[in-house]
PDB file of N, CA and C in Angstrom:
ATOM      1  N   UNK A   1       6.977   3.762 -30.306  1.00  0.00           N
ATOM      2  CA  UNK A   1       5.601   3.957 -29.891  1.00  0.00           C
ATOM      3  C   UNK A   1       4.686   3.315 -30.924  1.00  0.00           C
ATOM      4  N   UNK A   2       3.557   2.805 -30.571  1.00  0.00           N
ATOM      5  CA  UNK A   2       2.511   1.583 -31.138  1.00  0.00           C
ATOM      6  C   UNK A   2       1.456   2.733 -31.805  1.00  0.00           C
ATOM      7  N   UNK A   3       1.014   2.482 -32.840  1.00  0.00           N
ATOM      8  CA  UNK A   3       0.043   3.238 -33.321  1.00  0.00           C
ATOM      9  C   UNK A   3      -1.569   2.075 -32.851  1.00  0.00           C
ATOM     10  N   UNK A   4      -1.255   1.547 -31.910  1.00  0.00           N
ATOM     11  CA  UNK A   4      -2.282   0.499 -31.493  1.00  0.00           C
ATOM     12  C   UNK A   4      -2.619   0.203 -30.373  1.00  0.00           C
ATOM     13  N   UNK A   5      -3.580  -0.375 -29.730  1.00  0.00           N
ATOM     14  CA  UNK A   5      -3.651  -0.019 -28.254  1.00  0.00           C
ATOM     15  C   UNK A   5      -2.719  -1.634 -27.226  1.00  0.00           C
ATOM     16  N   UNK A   6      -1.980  -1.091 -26.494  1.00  0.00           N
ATOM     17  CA  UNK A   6      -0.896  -2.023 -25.632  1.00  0.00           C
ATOM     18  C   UNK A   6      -1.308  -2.488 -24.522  1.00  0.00           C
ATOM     19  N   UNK A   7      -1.544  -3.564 -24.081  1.00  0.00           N
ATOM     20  CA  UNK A   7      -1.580  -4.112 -22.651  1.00  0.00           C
ATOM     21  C   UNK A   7      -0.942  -3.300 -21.536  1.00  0.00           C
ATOM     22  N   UNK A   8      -1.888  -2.987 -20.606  1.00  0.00           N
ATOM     23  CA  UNK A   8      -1.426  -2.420 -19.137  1.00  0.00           C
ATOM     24  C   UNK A   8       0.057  -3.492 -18.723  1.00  0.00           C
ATOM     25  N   UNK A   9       0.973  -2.995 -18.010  1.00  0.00           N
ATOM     26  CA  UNK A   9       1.874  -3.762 -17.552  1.00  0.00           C
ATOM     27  C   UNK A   9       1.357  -4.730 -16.420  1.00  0.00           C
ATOM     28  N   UNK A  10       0.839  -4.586 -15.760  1.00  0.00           N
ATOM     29  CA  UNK A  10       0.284  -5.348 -14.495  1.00  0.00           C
ATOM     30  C   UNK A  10      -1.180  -5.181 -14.087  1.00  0.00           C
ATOM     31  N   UNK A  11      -2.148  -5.155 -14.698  1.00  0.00           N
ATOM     32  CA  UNK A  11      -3.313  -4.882 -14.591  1.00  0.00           C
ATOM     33  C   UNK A  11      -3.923  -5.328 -13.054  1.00  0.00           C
ATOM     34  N   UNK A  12      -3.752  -6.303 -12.752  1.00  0.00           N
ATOM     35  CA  UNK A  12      -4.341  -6.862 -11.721  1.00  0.00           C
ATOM     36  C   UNK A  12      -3.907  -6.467 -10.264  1.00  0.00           C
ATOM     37  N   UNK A  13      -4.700  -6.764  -9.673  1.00  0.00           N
ATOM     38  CA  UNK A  13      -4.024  -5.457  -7.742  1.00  0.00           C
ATOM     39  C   UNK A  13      -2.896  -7.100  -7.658  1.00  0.00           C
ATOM     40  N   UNK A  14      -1.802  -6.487  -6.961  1.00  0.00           N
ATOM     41  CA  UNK A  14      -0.919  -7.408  -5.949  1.00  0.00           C
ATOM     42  C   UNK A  14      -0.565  -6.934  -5.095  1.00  0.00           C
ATOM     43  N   UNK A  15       0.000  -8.315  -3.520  1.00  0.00           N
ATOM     44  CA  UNK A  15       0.649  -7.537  -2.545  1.00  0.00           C
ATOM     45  C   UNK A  15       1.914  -6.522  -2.783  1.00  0.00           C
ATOM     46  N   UNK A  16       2.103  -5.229  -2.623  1.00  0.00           N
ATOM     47  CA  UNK A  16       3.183  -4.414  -2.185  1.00  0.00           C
ATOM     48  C   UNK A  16       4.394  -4.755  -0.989  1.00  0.00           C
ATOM     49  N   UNK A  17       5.784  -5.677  -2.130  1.00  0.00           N
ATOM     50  CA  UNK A  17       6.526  -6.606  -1.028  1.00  0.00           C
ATOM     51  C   UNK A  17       7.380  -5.798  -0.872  1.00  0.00           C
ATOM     52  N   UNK A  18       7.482  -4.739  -0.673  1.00  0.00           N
ATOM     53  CA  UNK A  18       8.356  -3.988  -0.505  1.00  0.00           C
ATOM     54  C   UNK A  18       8.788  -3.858   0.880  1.00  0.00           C
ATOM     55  N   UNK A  19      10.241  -4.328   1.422  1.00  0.00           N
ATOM     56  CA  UNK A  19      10.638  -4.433   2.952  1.00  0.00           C
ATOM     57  C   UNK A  19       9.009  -3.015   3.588  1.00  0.00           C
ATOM     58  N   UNK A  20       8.545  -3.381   4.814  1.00  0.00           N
ATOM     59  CA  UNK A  20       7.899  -2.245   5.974  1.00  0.00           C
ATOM     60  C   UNK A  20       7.104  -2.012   5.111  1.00  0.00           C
ATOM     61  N   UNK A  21       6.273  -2.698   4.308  1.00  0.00           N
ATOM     62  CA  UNK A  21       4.900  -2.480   3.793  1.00  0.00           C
ATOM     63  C   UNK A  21       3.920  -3.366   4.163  1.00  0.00           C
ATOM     64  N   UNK A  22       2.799  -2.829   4.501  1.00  0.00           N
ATOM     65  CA  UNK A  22       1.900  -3.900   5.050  1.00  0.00           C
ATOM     66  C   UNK A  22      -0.103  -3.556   4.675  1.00  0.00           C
ATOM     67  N   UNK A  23      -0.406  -4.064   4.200  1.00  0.00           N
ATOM     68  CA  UNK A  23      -2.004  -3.950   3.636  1.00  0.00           C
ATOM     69  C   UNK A  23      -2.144  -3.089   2.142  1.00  0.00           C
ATOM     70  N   UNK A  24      -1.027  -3.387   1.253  1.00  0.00           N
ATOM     71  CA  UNK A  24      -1.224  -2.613   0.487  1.00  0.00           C
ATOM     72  C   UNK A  24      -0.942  -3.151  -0.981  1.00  0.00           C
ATOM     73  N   UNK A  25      -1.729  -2.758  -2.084  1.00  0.00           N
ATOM     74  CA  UNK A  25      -1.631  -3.730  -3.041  1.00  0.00           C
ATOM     75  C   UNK A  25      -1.463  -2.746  -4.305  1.00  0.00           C
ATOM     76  N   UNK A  26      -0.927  -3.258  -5.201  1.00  0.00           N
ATOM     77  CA  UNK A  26      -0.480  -2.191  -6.224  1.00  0.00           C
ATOM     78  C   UNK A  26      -1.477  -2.997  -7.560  1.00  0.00           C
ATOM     79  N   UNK A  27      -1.474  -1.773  -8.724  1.00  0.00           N
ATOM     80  CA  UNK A  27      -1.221  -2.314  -9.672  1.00  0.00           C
ATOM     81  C   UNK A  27      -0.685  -1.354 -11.392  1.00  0.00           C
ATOM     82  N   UNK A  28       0.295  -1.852 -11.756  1.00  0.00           N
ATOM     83  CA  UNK A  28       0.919  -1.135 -12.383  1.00  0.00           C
ATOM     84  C   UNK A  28       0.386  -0.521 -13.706  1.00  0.00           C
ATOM     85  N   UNK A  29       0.224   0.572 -13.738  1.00  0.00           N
ATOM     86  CA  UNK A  29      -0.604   0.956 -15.302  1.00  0.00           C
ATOM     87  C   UNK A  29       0.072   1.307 -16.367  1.00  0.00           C
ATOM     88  N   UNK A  30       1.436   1.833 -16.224  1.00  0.00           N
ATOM     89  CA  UNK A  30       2.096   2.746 -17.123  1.00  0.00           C
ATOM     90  C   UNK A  30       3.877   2.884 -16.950  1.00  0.00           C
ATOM     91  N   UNK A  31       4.674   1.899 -17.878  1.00  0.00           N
ATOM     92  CA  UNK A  31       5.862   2.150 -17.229  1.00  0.00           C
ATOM     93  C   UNK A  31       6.565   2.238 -18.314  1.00  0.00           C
ATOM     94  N   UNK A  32       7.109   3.995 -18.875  1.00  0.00           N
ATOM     95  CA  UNK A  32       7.816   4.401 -19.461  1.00  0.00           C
ATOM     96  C   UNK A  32       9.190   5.125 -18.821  1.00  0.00           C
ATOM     97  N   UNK A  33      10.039   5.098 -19.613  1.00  0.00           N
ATOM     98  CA  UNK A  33      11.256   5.815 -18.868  1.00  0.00           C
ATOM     99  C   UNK A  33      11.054   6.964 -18.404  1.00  0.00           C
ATOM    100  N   UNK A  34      10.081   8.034 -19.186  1.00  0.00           N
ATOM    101  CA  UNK A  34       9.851   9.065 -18.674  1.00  0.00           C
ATOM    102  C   UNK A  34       8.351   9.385 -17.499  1.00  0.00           C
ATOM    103  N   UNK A  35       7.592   8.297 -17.451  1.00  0.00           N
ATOM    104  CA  UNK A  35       6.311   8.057 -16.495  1.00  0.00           C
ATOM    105  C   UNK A  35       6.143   7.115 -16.562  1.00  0.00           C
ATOM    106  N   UNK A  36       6.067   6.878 -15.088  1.00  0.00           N
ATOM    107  CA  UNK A  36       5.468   5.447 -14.231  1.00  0.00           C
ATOM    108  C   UNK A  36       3.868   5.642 -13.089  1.00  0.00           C
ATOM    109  N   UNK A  37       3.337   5.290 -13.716  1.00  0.00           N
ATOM    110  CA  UNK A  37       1.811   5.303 -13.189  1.00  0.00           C
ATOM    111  C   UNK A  37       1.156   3.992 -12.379  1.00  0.00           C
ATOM    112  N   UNK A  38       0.814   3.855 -11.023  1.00  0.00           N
ATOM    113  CA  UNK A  38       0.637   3.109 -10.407  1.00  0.00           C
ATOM    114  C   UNK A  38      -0.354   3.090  -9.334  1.00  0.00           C
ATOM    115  N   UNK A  39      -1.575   2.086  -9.381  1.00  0.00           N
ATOM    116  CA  UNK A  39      -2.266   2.829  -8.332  1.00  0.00           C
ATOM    117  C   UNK A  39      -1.943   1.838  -7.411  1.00  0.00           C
ATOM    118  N   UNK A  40      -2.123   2.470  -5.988  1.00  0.00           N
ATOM    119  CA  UNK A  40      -2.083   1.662  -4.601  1.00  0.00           C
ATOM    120  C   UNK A  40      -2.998   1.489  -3.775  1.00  0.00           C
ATOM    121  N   UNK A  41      -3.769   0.448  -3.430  1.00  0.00           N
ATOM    122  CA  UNK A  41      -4.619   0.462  -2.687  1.00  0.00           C
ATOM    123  C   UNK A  41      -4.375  -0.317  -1.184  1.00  0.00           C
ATOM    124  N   UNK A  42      -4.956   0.710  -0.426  1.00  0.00           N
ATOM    125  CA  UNK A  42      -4.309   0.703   1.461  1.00  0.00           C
ATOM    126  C   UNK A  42      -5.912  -0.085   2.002  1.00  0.00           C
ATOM    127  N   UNK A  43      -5.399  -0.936   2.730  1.00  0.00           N
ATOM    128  CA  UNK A  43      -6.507  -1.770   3.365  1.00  0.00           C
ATOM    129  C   UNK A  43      -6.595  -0.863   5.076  1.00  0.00           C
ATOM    130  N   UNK A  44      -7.474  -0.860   5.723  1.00  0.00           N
ATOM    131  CA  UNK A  44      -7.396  -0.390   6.881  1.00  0.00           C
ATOM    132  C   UNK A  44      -6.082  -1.037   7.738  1.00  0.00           C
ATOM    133  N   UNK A  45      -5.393  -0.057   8.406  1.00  0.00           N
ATOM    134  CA  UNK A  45      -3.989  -0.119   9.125  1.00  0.00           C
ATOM    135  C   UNK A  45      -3.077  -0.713   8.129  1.00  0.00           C
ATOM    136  N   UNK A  46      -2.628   0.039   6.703  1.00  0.00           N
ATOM    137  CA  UNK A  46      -2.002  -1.226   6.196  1.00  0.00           C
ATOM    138  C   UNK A  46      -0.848   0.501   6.173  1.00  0.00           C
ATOM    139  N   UNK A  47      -0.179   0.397   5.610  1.00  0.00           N
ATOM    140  CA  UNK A  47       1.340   1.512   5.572  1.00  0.00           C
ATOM    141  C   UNK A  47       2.287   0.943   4.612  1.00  0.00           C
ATOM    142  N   UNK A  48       3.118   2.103   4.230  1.00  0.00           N
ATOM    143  CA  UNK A  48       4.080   1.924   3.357  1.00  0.00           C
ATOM    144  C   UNK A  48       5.577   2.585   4.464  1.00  0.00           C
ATOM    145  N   UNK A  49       6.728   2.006   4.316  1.00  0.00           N
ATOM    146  CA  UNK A  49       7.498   2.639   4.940  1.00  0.00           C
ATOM    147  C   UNK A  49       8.150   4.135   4.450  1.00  0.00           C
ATOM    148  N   UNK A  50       8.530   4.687   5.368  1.00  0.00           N
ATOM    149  CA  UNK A  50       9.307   6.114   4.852  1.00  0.00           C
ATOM    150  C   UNK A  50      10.519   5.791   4.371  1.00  0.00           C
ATOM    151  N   UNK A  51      10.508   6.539   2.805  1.00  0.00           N
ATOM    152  CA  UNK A  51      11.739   6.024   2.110  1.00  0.00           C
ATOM    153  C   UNK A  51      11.999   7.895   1.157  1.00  0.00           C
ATOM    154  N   UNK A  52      12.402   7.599   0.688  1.00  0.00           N
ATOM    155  CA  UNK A  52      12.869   8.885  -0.296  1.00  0.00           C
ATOM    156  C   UNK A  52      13.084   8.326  -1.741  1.00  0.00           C
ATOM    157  N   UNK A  53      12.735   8.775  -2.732  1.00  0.00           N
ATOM    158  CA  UNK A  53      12.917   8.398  -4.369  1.00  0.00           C
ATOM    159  C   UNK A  53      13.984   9.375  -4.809  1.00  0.00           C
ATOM    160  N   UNK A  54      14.755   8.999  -5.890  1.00  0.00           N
ATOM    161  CA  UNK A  54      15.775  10.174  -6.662  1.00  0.00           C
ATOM    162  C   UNK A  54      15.052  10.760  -7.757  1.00  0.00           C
ATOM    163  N   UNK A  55      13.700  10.978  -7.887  1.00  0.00           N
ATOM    164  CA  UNK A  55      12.768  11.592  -8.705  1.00  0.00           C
ATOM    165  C   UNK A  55      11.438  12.099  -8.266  1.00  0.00           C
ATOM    166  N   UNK A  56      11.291  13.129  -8.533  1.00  0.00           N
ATOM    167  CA  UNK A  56       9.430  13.471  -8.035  1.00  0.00           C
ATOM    168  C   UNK A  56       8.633  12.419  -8.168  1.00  0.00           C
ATOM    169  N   UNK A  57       7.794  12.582  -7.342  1.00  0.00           N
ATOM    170  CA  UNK A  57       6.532  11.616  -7.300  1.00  0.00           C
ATOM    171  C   UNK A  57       5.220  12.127  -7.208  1.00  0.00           C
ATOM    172  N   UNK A  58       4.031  12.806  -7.638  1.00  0.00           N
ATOM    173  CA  UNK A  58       2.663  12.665  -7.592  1.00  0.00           C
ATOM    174  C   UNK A  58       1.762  12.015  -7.224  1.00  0.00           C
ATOM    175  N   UNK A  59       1.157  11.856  -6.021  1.00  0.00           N
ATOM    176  CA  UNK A  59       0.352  10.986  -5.225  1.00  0.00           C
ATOM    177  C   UNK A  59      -0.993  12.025  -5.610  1.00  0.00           C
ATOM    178  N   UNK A  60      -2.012  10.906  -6.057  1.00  0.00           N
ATOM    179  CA  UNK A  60      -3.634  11.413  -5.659  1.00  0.00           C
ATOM    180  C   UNK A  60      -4.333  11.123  -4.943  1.00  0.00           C
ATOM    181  N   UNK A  61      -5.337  11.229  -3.819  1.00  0.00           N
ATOM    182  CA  UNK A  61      -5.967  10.493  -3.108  1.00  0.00           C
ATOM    183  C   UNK A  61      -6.983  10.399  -4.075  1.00  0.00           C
ATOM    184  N   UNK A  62      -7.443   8.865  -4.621  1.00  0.00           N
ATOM    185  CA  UNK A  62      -8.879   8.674  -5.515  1.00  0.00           C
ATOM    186  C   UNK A  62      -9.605   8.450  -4.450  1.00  0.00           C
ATOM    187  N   UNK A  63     -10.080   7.863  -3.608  1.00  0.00           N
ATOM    188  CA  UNK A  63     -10.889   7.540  -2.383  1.00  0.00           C
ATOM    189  C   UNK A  63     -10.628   7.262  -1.015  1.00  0.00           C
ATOM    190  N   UNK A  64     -11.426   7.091  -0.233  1.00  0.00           N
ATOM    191  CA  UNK A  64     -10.884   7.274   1.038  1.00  0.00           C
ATOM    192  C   UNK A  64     -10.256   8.296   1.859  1.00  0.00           C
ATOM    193  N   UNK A  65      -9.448   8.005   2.826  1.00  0.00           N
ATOM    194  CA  UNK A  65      -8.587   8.561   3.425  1.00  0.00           C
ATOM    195  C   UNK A  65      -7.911   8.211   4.515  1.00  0.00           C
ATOM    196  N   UNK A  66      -6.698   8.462   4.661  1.00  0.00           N
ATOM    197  CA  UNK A  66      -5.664   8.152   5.044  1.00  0.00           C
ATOM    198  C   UNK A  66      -4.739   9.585   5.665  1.00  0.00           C
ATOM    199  N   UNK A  67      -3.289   9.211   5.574  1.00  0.00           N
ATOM    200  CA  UNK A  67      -2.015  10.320   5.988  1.00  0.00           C
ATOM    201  C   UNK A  67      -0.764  10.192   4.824  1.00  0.00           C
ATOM    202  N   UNK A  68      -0.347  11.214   4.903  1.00  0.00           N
ATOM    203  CA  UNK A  68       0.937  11.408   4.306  1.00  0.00           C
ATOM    204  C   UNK A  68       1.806  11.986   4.846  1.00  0.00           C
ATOM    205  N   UNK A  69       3.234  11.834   4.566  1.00  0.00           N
ATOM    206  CA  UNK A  69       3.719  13.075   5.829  1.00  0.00           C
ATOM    207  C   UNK A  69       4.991  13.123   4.352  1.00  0.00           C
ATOM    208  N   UNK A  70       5.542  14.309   4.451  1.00  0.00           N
ATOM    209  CA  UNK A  70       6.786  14.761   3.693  1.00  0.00           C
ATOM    210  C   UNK A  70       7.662  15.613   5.262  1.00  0.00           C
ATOM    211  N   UNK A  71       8.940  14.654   5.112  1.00  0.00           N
ATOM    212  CA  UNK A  71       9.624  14.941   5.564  1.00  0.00           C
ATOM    213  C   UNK A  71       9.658  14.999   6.971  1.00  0.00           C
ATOM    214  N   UNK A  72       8.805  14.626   7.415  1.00  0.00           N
ATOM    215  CA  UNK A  72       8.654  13.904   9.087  1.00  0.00           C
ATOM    216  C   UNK A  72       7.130  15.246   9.501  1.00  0.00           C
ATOM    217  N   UNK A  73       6.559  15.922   8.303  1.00  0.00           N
ATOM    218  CA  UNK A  73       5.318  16.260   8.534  1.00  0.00           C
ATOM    219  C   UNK A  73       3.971  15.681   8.330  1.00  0.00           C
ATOM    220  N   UNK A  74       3.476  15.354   8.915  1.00  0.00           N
ATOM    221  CA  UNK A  74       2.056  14.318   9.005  1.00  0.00           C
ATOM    222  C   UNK A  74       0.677  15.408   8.463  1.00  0.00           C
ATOM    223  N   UNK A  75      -0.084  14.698   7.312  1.00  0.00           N
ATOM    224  CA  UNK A  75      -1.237  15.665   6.822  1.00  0.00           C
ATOM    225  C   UNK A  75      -2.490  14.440   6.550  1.00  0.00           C
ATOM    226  N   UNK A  76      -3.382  15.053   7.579  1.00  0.00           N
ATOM    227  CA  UNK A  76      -4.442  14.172   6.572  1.00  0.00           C
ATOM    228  C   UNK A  76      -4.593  13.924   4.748  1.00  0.00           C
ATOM    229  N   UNK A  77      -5.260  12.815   4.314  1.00  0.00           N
ATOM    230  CA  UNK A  77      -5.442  12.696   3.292  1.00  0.00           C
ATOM    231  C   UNK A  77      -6.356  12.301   2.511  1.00  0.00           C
ATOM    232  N   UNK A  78      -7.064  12.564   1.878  1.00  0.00           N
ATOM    233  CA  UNK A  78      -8.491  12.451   1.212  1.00  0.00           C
ATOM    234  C   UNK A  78      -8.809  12.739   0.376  1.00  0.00           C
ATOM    235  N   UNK A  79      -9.757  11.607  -0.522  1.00  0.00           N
ATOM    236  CA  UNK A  79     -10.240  12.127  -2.022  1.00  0.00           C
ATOM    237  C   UNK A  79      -9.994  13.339  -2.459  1.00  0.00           C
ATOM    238  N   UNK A  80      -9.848  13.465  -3.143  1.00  0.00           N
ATOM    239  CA  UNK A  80      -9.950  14.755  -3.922  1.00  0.00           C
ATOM    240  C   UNK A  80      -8.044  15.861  -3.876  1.00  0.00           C
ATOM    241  N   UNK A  81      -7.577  15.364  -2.869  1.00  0.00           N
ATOM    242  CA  UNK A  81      -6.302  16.268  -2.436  1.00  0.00           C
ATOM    243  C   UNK A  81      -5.301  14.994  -3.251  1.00  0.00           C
ATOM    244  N   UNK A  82      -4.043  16.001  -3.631  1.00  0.00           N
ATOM    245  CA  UNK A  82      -3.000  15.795  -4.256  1.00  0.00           C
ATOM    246  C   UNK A  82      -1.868  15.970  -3.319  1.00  0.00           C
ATOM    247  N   UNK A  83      -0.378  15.769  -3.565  1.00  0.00           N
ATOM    248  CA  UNK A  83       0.990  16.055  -3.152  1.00  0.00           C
ATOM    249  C   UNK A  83       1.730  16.032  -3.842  1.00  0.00           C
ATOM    250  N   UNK A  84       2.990  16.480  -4.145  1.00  0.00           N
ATOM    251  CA  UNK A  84       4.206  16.319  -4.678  1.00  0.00           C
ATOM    252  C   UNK A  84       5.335  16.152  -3.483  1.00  0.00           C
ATOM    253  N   UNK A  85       6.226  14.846  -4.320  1.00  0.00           N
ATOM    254  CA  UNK A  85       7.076  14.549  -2.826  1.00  0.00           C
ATOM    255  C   UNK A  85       8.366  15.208  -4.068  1.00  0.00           C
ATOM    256  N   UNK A  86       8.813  15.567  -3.763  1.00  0.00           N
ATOM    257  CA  UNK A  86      10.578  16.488  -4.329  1.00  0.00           C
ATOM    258  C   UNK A  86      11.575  15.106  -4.067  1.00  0.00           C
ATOM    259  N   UNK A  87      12.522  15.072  -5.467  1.00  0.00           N
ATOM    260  CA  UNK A  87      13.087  13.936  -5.097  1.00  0.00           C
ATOM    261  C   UNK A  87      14.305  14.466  -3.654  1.00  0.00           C
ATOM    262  N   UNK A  88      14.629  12.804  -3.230  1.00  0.00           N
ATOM    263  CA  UNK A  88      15.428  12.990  -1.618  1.00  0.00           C
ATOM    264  C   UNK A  88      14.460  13.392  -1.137  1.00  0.00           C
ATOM    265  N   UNK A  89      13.386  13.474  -0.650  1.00  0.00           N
ATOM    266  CA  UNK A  89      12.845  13.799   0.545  1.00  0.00           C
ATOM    267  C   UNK A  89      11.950  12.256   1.106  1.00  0.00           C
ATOM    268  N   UNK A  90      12.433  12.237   2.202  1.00  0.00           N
ATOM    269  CA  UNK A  90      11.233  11.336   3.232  1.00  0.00           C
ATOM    270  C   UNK A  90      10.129  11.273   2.874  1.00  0.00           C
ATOM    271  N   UNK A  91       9.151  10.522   2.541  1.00  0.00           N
ATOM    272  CA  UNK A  91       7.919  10.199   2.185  1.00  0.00           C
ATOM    273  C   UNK A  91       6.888   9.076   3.044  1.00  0.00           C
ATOM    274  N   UNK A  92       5.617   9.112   3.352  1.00  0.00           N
ATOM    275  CA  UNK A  92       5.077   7.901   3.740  1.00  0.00           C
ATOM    276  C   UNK A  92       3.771   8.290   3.349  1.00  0.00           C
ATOM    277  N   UNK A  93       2.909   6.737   2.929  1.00  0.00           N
ATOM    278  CA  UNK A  93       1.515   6.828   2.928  1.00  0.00           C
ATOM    279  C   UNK A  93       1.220   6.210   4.162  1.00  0.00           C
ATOM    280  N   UNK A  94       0.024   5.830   4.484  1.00  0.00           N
ATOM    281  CA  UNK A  94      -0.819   4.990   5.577  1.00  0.00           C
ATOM    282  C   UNK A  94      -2.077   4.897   6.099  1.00  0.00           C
ATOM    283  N   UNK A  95      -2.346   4.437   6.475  1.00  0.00           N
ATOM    284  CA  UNK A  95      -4.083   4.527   6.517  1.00  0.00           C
ATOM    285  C   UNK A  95      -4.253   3.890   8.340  1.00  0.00           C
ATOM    286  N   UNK A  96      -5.488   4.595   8.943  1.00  0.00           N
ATOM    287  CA  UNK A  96      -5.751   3.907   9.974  1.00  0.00           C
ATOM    288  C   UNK A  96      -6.809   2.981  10.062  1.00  0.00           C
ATOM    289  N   UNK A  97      -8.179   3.559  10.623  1.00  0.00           N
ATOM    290  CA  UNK A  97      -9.184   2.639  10.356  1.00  0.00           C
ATOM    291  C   UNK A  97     -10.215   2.443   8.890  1.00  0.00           C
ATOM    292  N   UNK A  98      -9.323   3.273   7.990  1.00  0.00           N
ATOM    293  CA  UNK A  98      -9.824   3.644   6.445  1.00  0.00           C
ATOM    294  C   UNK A  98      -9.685   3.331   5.459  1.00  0.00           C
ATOM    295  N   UNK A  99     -10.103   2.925   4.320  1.00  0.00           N
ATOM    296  CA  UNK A  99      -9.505   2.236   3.406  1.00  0.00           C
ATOM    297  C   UNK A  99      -9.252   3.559   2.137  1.00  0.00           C
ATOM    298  N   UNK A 100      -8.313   3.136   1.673  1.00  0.00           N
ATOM    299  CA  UNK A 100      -7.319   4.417   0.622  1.00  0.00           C
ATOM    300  C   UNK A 100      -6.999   4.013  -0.641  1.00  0.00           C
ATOM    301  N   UNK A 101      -7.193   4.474  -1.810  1.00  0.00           N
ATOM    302  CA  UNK A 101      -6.906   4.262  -3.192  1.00  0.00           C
ATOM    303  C   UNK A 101      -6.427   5.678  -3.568  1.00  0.00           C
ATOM    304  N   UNK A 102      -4.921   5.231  -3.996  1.00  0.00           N
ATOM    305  CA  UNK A 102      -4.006   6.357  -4.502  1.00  0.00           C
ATOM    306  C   UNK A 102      -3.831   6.227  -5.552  1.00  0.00           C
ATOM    307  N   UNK A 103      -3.057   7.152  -6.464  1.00  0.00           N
ATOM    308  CA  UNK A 103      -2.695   6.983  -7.926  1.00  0.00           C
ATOM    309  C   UNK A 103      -1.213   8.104  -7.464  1.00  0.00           C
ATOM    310  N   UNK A 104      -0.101   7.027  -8.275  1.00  0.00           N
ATOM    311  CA  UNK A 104       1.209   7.565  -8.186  1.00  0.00           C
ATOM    312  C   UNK A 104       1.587   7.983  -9.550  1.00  0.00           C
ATOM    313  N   UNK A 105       2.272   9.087  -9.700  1.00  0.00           N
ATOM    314  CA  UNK A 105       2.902   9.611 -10.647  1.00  0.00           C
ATOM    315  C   UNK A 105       4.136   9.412 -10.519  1.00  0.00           C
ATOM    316  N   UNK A 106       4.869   8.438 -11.083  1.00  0.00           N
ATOM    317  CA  UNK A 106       6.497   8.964 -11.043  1.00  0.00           C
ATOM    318  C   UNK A 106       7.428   9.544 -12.424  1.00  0.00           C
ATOM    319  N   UNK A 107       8.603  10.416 -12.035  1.00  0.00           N
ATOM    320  CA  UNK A 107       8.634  11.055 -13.420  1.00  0.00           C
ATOM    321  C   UNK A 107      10.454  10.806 -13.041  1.00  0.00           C
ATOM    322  N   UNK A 108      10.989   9.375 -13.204  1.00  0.00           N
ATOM    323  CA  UNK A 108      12.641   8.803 -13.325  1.00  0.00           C
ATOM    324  C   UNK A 108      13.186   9.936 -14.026  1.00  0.00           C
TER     325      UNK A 108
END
């Protein structure tokens, strides 16, 4: 650890190429073995596919709103509201006619 201040890993937004992703752009803030910090930003109709992680994950809604669903349950989503996805479980973000800025917590 740096007693000095370190460059963000990926500062800048990019497309999210992840197979069944579509309008959504990342950019990476924080990638330690023990936390990975990432925000995502959802363009209107853009989605991430349903996948499952082998570690918890922390989603924030910073603006907008959108959906989430854990485990084939669908919840609105909006500023101010949080989630925890449990690792193995089904996950999805997505947005319809709205535009969405998330912040991910992951804890490998």
């Amino acid at each position: 650890m740096s007693d000095e201040p370190q460059a963000v890993p990926r500062f800048e937004w990019k497309p999210l190429t992840r197979p069944g992703c579509r309008g959504v752009e990342t950019r990476l803030l924080l990638a330690r073995d023990e936390l990975v910090l990432a925000m995502l930003r959802f363009k209107p109709g853009a989605t991430i596919d349903e996948h499952a992680a082998d570690h918890p994950v922390d989603v924030v809604c910073l603006e907008g709103t959108g959906f989430v669903s854990l485990q084939g349950r669908i919840h609105r989503f909006t500023a101010g509201q949080s989630m925890v996805w449990p690792p193995g479980q089904l996950h999805r973000l997505w947005t319809d006619r709205h535009q969405m800025l998330t912040l991910m917590a992951e804890r490998p």
